[in-house]
N, C-alpha and C. Protein backbone atom coordinates (compact mmCIF):
# COMPACT_ATOMS: atom_id res chain seq x y z
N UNK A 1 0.05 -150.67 30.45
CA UNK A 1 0.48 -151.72 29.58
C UNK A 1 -0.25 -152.99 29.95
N UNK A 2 -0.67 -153.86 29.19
CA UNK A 2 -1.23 -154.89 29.47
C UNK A 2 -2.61 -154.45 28.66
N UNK A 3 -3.58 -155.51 29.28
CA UNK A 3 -4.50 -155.54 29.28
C UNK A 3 -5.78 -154.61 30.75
N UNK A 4 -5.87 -152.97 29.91
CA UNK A 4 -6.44 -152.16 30.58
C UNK A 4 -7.92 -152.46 30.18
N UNK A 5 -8.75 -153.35 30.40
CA UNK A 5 -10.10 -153.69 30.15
C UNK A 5 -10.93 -152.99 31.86
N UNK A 6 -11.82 -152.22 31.80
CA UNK A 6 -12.22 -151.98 32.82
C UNK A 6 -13.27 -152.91 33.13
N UNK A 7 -13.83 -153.77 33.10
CA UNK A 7 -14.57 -155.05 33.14
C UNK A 7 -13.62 -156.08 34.58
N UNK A 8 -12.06 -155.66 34.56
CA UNK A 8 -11.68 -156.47 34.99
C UNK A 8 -11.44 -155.71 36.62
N UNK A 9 -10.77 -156.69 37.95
CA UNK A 9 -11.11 -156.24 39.52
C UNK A 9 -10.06 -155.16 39.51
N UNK A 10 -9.95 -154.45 39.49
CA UNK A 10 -8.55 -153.12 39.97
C UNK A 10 -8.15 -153.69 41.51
N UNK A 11 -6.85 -153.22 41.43
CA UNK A 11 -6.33 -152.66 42.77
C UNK A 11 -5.39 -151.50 42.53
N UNK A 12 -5.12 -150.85 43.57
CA UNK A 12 -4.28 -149.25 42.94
C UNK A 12 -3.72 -149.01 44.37
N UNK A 13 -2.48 -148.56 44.12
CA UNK A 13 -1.64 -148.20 45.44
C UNK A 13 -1.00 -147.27 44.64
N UNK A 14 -1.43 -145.99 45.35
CA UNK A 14 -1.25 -144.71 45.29
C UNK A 14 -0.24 -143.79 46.40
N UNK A 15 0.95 -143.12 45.96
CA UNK A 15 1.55 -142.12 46.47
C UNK A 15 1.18 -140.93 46.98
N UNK A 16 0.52 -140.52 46.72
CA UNK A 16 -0.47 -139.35 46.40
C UNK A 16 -1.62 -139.84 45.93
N UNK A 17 -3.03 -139.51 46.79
CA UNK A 17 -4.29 -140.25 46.40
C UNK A 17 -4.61 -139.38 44.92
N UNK A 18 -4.70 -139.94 43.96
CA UNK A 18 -5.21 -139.80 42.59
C UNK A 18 -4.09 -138.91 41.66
N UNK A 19 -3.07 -138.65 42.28
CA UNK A 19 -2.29 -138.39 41.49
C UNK A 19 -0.77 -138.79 41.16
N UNK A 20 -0.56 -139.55 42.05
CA UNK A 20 0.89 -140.78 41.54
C UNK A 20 0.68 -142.03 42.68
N UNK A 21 0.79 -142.61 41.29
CA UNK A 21 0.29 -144.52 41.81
C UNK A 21 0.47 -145.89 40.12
N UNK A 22 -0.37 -146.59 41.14
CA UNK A 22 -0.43 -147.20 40.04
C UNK A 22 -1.42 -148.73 40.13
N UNK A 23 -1.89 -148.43 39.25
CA UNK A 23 -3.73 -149.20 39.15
C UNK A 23 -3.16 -150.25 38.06
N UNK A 24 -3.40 -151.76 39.44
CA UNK A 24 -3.10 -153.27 38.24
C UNK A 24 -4.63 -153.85 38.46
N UNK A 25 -4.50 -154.21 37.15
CA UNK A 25 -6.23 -154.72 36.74
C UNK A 25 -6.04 -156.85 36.52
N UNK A 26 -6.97 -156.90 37.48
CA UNK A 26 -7.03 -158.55 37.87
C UNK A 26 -7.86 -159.63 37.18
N UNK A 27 -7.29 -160.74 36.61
CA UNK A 27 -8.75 -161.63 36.32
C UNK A 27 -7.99 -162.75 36.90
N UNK A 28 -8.81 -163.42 37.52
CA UNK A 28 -9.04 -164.80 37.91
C UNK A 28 -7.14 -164.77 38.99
N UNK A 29 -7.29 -163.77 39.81
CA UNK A 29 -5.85 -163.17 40.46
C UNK A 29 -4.85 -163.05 39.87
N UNK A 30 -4.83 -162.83 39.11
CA UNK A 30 -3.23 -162.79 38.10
C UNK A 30 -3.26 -160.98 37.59
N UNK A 31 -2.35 -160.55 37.84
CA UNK A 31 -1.98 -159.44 37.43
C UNK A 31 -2.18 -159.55 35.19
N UNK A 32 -3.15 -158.58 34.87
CA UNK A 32 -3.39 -158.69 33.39
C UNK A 32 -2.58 -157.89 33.00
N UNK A 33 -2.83 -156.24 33.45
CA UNK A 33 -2.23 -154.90 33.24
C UNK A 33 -2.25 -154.01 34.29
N UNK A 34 -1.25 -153.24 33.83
CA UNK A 34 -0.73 -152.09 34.75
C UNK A 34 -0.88 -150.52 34.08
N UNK A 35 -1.48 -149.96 34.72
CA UNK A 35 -1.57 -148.45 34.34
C UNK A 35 -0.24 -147.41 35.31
N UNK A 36 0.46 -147.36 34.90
CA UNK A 36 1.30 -146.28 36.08
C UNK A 36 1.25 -144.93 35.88
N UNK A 37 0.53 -144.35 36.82
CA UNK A 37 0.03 -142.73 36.66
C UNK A 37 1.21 -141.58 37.35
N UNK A 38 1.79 -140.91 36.75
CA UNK A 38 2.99 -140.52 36.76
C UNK A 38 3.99 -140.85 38.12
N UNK A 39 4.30 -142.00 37.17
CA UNK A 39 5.12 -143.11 38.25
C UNK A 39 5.95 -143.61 37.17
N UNK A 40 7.22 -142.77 36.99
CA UNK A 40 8.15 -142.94 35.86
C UNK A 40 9.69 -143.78 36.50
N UNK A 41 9.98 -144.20 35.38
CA UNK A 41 10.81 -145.63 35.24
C UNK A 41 10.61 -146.97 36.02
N UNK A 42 9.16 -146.71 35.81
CA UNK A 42 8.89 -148.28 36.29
C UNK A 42 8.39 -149.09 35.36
N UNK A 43 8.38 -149.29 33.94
CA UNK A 43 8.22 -149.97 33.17
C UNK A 43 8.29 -151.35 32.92
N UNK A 44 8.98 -151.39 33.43
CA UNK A 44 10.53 -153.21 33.55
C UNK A 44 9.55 -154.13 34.81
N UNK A 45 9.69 -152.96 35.53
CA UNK A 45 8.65 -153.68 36.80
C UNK A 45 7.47 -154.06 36.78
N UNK A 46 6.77 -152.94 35.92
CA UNK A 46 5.33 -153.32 35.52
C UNK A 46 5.28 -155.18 34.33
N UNK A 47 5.73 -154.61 33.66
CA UNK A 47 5.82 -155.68 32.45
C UNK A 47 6.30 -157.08 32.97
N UNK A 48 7.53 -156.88 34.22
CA UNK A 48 7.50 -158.51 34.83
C UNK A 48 6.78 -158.83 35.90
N UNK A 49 5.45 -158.06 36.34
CA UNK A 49 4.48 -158.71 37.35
C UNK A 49 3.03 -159.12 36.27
N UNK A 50 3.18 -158.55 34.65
CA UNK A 50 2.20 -158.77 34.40
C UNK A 50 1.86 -160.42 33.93
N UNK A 51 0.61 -161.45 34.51
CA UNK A 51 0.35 -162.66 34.58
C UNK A 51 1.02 -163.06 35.57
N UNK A 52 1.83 -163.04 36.81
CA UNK A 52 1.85 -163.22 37.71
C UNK A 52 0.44 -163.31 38.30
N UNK A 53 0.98 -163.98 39.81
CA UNK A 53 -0.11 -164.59 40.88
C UNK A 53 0.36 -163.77 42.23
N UNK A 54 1.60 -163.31 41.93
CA UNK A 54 2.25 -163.02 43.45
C UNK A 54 1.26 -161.81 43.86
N UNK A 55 1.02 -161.56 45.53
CA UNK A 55 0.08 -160.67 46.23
C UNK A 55 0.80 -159.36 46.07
N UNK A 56 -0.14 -158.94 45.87
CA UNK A 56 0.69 -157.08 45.28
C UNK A 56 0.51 -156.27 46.87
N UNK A 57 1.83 -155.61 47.28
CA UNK A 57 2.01 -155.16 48.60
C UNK A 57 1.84 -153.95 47.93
């Protein structure tokens, strides 16, 4: 959700390397979009970090 432009810096913190995680895509440090790769009911969470500044742990 968001803005998935691959142009923009990724970061991805993964459960399982390449198969549950979840890849937020950066411009100018602000969280744009969030991809969550079968990483279910996190929706709510995704959608209120997106345009945030806060450091993603």
């Amino acid at each position: 959700m968001g803005e998935l432009d691959p142009r923009l810096e990724t970061e991805s913190k993964w459960k399982q390397e390449f198969r549950e995680g979840v890849v937020y895509y950066l411009k100018d440090g602000k969280v744009r979009g969030v991809l969550l790769w079968n990483t279910w009911g996190q929706v709510d969470n995704a959608r209120a970090i997106i345009g945030t500044t806060r450091r993603l742990e």
